[in-house]
C-alpha atoms as a PDB file:
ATOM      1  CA  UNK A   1     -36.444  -3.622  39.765  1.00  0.00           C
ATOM      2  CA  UNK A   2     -34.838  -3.381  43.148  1.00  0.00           C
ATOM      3  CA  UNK A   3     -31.523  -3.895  41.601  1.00  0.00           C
ATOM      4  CA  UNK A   4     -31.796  -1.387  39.010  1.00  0.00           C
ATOM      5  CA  UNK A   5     -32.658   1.020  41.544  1.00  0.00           C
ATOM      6  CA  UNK A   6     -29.555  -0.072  43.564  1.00  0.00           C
ATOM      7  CA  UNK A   7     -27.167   0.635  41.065  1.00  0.00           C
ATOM      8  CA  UNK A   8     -28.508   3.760  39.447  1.00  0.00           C
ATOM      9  CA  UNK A   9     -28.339   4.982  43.362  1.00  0.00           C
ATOM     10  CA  UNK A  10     -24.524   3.735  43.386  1.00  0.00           C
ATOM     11  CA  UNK A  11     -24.116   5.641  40.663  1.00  0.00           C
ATOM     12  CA  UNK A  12     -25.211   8.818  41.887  1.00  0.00           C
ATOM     13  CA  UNK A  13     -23.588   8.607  44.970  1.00  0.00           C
ATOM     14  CA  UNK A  14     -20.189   7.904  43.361  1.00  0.00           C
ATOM     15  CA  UNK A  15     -20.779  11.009  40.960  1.00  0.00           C
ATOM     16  CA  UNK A  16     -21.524  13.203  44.094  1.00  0.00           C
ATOM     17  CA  UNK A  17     -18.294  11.959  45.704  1.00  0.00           C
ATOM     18  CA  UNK A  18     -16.202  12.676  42.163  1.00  0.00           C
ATOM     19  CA  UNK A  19     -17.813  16.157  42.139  1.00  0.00           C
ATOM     20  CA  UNK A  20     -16.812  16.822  45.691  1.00  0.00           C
ATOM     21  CA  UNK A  21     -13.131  15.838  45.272  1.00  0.00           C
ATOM     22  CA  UNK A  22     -12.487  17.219  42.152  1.00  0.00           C
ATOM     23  CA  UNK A  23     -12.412  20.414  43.930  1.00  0.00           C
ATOM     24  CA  UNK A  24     -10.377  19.895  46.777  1.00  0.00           C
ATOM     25  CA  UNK A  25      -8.053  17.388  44.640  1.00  0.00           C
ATOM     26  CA  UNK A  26      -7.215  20.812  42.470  1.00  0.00           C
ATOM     27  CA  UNK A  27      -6.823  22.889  45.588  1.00  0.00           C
ATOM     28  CA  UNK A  28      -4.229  20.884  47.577  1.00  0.00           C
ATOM     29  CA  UNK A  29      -2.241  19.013  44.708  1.00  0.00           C
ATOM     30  CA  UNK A  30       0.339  21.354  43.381  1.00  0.00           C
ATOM     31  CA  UNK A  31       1.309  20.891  39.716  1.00  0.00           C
ATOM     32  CA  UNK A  32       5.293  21.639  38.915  1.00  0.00           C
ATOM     33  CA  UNK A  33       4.684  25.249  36.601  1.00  0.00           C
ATOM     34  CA  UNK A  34       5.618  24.507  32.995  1.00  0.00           C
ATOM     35  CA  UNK A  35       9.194  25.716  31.664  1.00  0.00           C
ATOM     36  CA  UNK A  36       9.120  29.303  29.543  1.00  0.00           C
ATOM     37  CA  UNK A  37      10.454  28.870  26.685  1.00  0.00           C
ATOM     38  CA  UNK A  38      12.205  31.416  24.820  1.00  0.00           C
ATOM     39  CA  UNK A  39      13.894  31.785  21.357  1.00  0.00           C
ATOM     40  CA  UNK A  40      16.172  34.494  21.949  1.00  0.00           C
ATOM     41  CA  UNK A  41      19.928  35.107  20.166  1.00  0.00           C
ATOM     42  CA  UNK A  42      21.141  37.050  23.488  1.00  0.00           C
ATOM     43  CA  UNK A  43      23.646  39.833  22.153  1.00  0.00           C
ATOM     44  CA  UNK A  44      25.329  37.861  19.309  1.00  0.00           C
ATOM     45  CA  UNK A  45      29.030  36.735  21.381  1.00  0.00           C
ATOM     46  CA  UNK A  46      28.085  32.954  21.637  1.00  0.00           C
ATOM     47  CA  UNK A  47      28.022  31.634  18.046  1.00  0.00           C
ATOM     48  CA  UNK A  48      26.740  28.447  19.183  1.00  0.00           C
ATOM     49  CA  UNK A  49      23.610  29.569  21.037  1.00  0.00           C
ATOM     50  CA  UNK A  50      23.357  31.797  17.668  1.00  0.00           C
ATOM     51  CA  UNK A  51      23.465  28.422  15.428  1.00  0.00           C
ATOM     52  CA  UNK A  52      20.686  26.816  17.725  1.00  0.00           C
ATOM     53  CA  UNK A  53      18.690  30.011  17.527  1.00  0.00           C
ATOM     54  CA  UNK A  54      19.000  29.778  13.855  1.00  0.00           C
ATOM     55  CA  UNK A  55      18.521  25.931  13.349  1.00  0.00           C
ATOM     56  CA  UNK A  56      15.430  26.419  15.774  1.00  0.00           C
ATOM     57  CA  UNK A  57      13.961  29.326  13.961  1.00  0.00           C
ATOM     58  CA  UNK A  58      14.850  26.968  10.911  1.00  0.00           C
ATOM     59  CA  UNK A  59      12.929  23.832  11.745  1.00  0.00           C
ATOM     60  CA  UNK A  60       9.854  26.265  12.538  1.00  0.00           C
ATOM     61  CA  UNK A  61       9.539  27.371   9.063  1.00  0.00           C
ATOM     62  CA  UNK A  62      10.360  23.691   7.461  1.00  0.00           C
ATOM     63  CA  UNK A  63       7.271  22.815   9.234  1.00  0.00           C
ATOM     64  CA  UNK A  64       5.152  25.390   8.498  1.00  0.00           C
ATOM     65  CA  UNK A  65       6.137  24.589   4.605  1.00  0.00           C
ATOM     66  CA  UNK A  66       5.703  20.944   5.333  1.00  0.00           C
ATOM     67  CA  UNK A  67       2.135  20.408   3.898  1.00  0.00           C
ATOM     68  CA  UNK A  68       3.252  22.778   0.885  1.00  0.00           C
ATOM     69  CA  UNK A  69       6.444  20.696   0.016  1.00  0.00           C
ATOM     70  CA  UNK A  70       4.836  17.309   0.976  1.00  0.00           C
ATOM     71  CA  UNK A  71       2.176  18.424  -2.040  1.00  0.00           C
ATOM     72  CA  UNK A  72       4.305  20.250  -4.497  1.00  0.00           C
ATOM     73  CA  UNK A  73       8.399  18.166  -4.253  1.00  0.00           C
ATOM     74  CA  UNK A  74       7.158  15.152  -3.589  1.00  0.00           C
ATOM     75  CA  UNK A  75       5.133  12.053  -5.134  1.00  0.00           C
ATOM     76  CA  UNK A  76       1.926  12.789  -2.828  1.00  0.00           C
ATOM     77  CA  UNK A  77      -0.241  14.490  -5.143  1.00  0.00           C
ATOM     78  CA  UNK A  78      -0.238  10.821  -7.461  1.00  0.00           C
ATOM     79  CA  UNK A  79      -0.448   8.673  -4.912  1.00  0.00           C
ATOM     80  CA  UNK A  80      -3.589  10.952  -3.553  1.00  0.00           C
ATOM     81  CA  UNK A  81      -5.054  11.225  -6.664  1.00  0.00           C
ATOM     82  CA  UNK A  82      -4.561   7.588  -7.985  1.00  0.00           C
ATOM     83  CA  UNK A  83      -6.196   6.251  -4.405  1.00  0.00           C
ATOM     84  CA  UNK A  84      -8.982   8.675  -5.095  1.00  0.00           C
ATOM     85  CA  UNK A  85      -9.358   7.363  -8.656  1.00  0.00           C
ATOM     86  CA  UNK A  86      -9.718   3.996  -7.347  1.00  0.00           C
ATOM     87  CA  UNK A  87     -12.874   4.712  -4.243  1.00  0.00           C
ATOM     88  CA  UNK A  88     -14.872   6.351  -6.885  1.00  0.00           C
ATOM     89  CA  UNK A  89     -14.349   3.884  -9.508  1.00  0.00           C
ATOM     90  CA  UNK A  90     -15.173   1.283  -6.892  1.00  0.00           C
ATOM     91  CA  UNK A  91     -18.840   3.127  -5.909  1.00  0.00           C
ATOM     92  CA  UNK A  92     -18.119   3.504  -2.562  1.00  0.00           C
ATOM     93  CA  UNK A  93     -17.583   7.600  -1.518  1.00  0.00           C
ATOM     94  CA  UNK A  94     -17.244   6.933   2.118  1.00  0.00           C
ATOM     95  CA  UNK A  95     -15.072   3.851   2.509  1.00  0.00           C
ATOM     96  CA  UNK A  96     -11.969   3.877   3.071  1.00  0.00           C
ATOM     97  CA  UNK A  97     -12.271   7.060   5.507  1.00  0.00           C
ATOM     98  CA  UNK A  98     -10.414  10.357   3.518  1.00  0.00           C
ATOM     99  CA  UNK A  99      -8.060  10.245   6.760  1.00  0.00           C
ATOM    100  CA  UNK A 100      -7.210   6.436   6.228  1.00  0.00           C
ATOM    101  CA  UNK A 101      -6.739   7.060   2.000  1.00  0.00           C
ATOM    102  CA  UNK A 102      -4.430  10.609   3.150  1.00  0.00           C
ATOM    103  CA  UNK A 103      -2.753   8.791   6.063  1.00  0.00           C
ATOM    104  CA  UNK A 104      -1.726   5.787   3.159  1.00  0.00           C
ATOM    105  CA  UNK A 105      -0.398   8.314   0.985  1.00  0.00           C
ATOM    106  CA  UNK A 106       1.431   9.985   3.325  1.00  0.00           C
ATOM    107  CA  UNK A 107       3.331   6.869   4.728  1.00  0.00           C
ATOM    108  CA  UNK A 108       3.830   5.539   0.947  1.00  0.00           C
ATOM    109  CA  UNK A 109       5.205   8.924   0.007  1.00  0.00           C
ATOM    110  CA  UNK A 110       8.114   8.495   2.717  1.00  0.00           C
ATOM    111  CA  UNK A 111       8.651   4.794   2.051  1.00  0.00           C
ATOM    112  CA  UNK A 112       9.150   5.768  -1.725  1.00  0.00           C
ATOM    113  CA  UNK A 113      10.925   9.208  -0.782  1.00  0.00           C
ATOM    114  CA  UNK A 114      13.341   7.381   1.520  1.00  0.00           C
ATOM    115  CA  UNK A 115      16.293   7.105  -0.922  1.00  0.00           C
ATOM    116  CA  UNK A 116      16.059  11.113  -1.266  1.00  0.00           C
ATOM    117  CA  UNK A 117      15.464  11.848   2.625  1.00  0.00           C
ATOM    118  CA  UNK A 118      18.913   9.744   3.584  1.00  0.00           C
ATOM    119  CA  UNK A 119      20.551  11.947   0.589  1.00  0.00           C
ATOM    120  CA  UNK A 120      18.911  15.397   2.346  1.00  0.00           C
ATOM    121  CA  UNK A 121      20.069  13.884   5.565  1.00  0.00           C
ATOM    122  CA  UNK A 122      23.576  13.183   5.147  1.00  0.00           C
ATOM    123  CA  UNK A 123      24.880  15.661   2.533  1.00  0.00           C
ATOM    124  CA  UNK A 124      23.087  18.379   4.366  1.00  0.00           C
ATOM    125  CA  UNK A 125      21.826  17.810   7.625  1.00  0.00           C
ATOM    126  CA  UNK A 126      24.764  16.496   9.103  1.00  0.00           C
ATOM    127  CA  UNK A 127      27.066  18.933   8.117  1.00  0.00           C
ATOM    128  CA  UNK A 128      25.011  21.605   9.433  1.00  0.00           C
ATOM    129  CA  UNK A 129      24.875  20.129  12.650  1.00  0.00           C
ATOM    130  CA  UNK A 130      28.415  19.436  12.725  1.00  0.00           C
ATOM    131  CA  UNK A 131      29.251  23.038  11.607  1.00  0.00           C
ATOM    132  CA  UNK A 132      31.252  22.200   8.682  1.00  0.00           C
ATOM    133  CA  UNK A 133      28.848  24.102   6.438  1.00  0.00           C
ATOM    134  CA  UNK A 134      26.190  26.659   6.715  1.00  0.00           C
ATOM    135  CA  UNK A 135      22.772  27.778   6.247  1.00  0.00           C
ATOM    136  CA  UNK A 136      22.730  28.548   2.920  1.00  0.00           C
ATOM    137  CA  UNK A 137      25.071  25.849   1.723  1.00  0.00           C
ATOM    138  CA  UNK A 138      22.646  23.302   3.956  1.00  0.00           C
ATOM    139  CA  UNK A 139      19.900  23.987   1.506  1.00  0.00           C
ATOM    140  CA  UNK A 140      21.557  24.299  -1.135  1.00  0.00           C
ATOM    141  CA  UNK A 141      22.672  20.702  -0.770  1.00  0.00           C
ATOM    142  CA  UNK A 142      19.217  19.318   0.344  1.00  0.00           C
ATOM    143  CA  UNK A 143      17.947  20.667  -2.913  1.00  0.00           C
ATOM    144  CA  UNK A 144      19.924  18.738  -4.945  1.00  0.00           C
ATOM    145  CA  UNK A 145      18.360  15.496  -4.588  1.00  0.00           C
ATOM    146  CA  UNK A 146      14.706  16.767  -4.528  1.00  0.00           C
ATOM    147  CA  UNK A 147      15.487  18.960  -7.909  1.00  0.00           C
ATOM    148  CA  UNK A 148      17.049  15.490  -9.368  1.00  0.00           C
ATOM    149  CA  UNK A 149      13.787  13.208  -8.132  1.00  0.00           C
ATOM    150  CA  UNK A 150      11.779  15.888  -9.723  1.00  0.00           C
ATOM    151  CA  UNK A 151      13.471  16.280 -12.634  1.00  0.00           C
ATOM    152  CA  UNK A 152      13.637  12.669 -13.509  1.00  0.00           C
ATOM    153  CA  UNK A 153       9.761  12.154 -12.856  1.00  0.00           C
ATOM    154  CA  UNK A 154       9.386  15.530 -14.726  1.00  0.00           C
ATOM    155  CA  UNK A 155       8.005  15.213 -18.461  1.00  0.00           C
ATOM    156  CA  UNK A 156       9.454  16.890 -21.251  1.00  0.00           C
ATOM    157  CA  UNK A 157       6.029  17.994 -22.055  1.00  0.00           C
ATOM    158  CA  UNK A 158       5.197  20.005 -19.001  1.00  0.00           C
ATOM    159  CA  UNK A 159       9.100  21.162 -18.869  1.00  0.00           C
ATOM    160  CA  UNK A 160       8.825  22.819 -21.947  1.00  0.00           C
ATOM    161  CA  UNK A 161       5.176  24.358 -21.621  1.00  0.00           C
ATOM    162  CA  UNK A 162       5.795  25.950 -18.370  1.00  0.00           C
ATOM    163  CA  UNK A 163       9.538  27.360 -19.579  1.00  0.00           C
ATOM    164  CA  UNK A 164       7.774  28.676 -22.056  1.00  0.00           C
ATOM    165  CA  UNK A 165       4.739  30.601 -20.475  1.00  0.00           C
ATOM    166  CA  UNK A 166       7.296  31.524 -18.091  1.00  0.00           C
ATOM    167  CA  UNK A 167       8.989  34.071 -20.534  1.00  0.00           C
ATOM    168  CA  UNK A 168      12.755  32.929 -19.718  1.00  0.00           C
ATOM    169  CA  UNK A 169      15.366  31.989 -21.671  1.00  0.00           C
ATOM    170  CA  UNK A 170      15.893  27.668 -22.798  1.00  0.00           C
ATOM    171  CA  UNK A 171      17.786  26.327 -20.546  1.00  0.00           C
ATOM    172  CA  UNK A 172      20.943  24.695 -21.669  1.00  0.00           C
ATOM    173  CA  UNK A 173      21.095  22.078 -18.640  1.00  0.00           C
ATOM    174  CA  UNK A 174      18.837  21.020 -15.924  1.00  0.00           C
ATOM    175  CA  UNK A 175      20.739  23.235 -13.429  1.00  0.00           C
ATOM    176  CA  UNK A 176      19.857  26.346 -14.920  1.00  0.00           C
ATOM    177  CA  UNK A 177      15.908  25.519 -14.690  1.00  0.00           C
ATOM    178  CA  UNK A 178      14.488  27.405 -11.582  1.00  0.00           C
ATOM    179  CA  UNK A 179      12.245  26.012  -9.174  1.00  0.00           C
ATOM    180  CA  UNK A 180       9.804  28.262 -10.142  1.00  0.00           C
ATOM    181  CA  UNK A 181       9.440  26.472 -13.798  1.00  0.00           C
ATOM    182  CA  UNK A 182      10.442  23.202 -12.171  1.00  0.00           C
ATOM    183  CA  UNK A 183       7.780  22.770  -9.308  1.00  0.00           C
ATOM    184  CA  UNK A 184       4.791  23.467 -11.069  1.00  0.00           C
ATOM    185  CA  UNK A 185       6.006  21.198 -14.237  1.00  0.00           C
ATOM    186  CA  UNK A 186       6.539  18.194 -11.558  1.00  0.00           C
ATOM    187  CA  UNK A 187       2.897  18.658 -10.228  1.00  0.00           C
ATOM    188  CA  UNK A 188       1.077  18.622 -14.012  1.00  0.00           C
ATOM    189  CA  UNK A 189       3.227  15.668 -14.753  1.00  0.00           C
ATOM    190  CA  UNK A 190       2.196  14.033 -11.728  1.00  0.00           C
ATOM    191  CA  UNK A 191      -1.466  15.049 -12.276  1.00  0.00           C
ATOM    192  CA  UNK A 192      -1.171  13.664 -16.087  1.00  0.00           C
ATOM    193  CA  UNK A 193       0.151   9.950 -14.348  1.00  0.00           C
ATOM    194  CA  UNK A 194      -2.285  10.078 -12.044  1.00  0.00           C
ATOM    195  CA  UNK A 195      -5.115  10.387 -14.163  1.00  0.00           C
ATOM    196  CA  UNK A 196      -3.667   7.841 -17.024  1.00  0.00           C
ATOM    197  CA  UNK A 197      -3.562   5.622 -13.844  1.00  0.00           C
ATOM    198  CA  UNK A 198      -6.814   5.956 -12.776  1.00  0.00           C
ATOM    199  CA  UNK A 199      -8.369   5.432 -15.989  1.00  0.00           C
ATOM    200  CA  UNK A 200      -6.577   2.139 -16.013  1.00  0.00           C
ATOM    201  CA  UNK A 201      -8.138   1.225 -12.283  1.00  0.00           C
ATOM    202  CA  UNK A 202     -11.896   2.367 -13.509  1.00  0.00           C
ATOM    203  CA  UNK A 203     -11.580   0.209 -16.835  1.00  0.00           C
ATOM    204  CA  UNK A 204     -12.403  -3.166 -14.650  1.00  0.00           C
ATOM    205  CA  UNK A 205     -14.774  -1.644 -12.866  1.00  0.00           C
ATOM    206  CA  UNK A 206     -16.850  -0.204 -15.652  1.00  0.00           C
ATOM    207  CA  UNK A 207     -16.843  -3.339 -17.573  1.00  0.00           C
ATOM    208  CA  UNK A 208     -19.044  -4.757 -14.135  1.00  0.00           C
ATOM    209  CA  UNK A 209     -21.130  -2.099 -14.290  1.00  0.00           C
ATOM    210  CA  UNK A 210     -22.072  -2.330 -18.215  1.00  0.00           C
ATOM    211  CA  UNK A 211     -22.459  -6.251 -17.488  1.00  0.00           C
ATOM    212  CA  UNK A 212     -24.806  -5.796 -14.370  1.00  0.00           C
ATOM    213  CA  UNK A 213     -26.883  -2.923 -16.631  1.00  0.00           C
ATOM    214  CA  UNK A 214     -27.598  -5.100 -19.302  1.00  0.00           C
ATOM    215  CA  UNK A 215     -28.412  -8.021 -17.163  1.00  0.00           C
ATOM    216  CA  UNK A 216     -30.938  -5.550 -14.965  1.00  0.00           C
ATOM    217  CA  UNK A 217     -32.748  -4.493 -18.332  1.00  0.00           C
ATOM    218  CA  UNK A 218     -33.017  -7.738 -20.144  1.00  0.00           C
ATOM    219  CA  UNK A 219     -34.486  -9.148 -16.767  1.00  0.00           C
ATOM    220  CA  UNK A 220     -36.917  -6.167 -16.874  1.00  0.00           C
ATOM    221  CA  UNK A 221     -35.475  -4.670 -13.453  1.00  0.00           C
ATOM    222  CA  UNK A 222     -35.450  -1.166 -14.562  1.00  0.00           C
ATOM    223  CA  UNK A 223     -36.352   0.509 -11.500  1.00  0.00           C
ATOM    224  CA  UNK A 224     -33.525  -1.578  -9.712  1.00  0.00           C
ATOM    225  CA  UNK A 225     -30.311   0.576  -9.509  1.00  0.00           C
ATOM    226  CA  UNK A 226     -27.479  -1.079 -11.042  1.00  0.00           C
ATOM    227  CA  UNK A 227     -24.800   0.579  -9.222  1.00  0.00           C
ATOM    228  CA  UNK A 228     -26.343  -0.868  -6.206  1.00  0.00           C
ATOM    229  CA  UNK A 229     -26.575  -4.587  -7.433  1.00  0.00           C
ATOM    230  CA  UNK A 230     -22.901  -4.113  -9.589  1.00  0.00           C
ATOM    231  CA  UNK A 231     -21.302  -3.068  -6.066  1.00  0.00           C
ATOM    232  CA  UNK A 232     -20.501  -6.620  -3.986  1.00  0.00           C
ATOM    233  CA  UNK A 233     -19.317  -8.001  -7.447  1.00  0.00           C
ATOM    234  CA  UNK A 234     -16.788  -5.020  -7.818  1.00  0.00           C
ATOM    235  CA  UNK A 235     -15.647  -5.741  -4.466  1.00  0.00           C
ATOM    236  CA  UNK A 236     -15.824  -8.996  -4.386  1.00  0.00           C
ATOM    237  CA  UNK A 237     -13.614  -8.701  -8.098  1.00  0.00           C
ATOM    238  CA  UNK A 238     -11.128  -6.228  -6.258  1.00  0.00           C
ATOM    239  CA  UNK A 239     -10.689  -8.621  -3.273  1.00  0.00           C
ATOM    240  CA  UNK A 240      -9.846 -11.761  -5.103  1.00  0.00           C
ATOM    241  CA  UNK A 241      -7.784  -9.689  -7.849  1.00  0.00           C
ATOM    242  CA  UNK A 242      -5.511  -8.972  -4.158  1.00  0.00           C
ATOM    243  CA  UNK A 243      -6.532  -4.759  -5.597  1.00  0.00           C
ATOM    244  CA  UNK A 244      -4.634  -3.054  -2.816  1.00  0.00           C
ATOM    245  CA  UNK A 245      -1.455  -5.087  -3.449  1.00  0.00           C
ATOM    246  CA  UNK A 246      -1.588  -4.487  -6.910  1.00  0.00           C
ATOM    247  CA  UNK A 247      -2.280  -0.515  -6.787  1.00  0.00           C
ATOM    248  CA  UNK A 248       0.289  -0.280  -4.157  1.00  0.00           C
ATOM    249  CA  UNK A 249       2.871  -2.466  -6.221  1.00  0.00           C
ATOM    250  CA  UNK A 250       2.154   0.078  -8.667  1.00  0.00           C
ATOM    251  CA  UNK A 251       2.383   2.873  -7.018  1.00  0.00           C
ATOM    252  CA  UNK A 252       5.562   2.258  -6.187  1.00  0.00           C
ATOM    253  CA  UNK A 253       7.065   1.110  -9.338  1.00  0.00           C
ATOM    254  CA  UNK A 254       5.850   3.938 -11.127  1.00  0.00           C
ATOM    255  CA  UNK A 255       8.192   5.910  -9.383  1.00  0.00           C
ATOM    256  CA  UNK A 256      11.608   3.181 -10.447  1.00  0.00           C
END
């Protein structure tokens, strides 16, 4: 007893002596003043403080777009939406976390997106920075290989039904389609893969379930819920089966 006393009285004291210097810590330490920072294009004479201006004012709005592209140009959306496919299918709505299955999607989208990122990167990026082209050619380049990993993963289906409800004209190649008929095409096609994925991941899965249910009833358990009994066995099946290798694998060669 005496020593609990002791150290709750330790504690208090040490608080009181935190409180007290906290204070006085903030009162004679001095803290270096953070820089201003300013975006400014001065009067227009320098054009390389105008090219940093603009390449600065230029990263700002990629990243303000970044959650919009990451959804719409790239393969996020399937990988999401297959990952999500596979928790419910599984039983289990909390595990894995949503920030652990969004954080795996995100890092699988860039390892599969790689190829296309060096392309943006070196036929556009670079030259930028060098100077040797500008703005407008710089995106026009770093289109080029998003439009062709969306066109390839793009079904003909989808192509056709949005040109159509569009109201413009057939296009006689792939370079005359617009992003406008082109970006919401990629996303239905990836939506369609997704879900023809997923109903290949809850196949397994269901089959567990319909075996557990019949076993409940003929054993006269009907008050016993089978979800809750069919739930080690579909992990335990996903475990052995090595199911995160396998989704992952095929993930990824969905998109060869």
């Amino acid at each position: 007893m005496r020593r609990v006393f002791f150290s709750g009285f330790v504690c208090l004291v040490l608080l009181a002596v935190l409180l007290h210097a906290v204070p006085a810590f903030s009162q004679t330490s001095s803290f270096p003043a953070l820089p201003v920072i300013s975006i400014n294009g001065g009067d227009g004479s320098d054009p390389g403080q105008v090219s940093m201006t603009l390449q600065i004012l230029l990263l700002i709005t990629v990243l303000s777009l970044a959650p919009a592209i990451a959804l719409m140009a790239t393969c996020f959306t399937r990988i999401l939406v297959v990952l999500g496919f596979l928790r419910n299918a599984m039983g289990i709505q909390q595990l894995p976390p949503n920030q652990v299955i969004v954080t795996l999607a995100l890092f699988l989208t860039l390892f599969i997106m790689r190829p296309v990122w060096e392309r943006v990167y070196d036929d556009a990026y670079m030259p930028f920075q060098e100077g040797a082209i500008g703005t407008g050619q710089a995106i026009d380049k770093a289109m080029v290989p998003v439009r062709g990993f969306m066109l390839k993963h793009t079904r003909d289906e989808e192509l056709s039904l949005m040109v159509s409800l569009s109201g413009s004209e057939r296009p006689q190649d792939q370079s005359e389609i617009s992003l406008l008929v082109l970006l919401p095409a990629f996303m239905l096609s990836e939506l369609k893969t997704a879900f023809q994925m997923g109903v290949v991941i809850f196949l397994p899965f269901l089959v567990v379930d319909m075996i557990v249910s019949s076993i409940l009833m003929a054993m006269g358990m009907i008050m016993l819920p089978p979800m809750l009994v069919s739930l080690p066995f579909k992990v335990l099946l996903f475990v052995l089966a090595d199911g995160w290798d396998l989704v992952v694998m095929s993930l990824i060669r969905s998109f060869d």
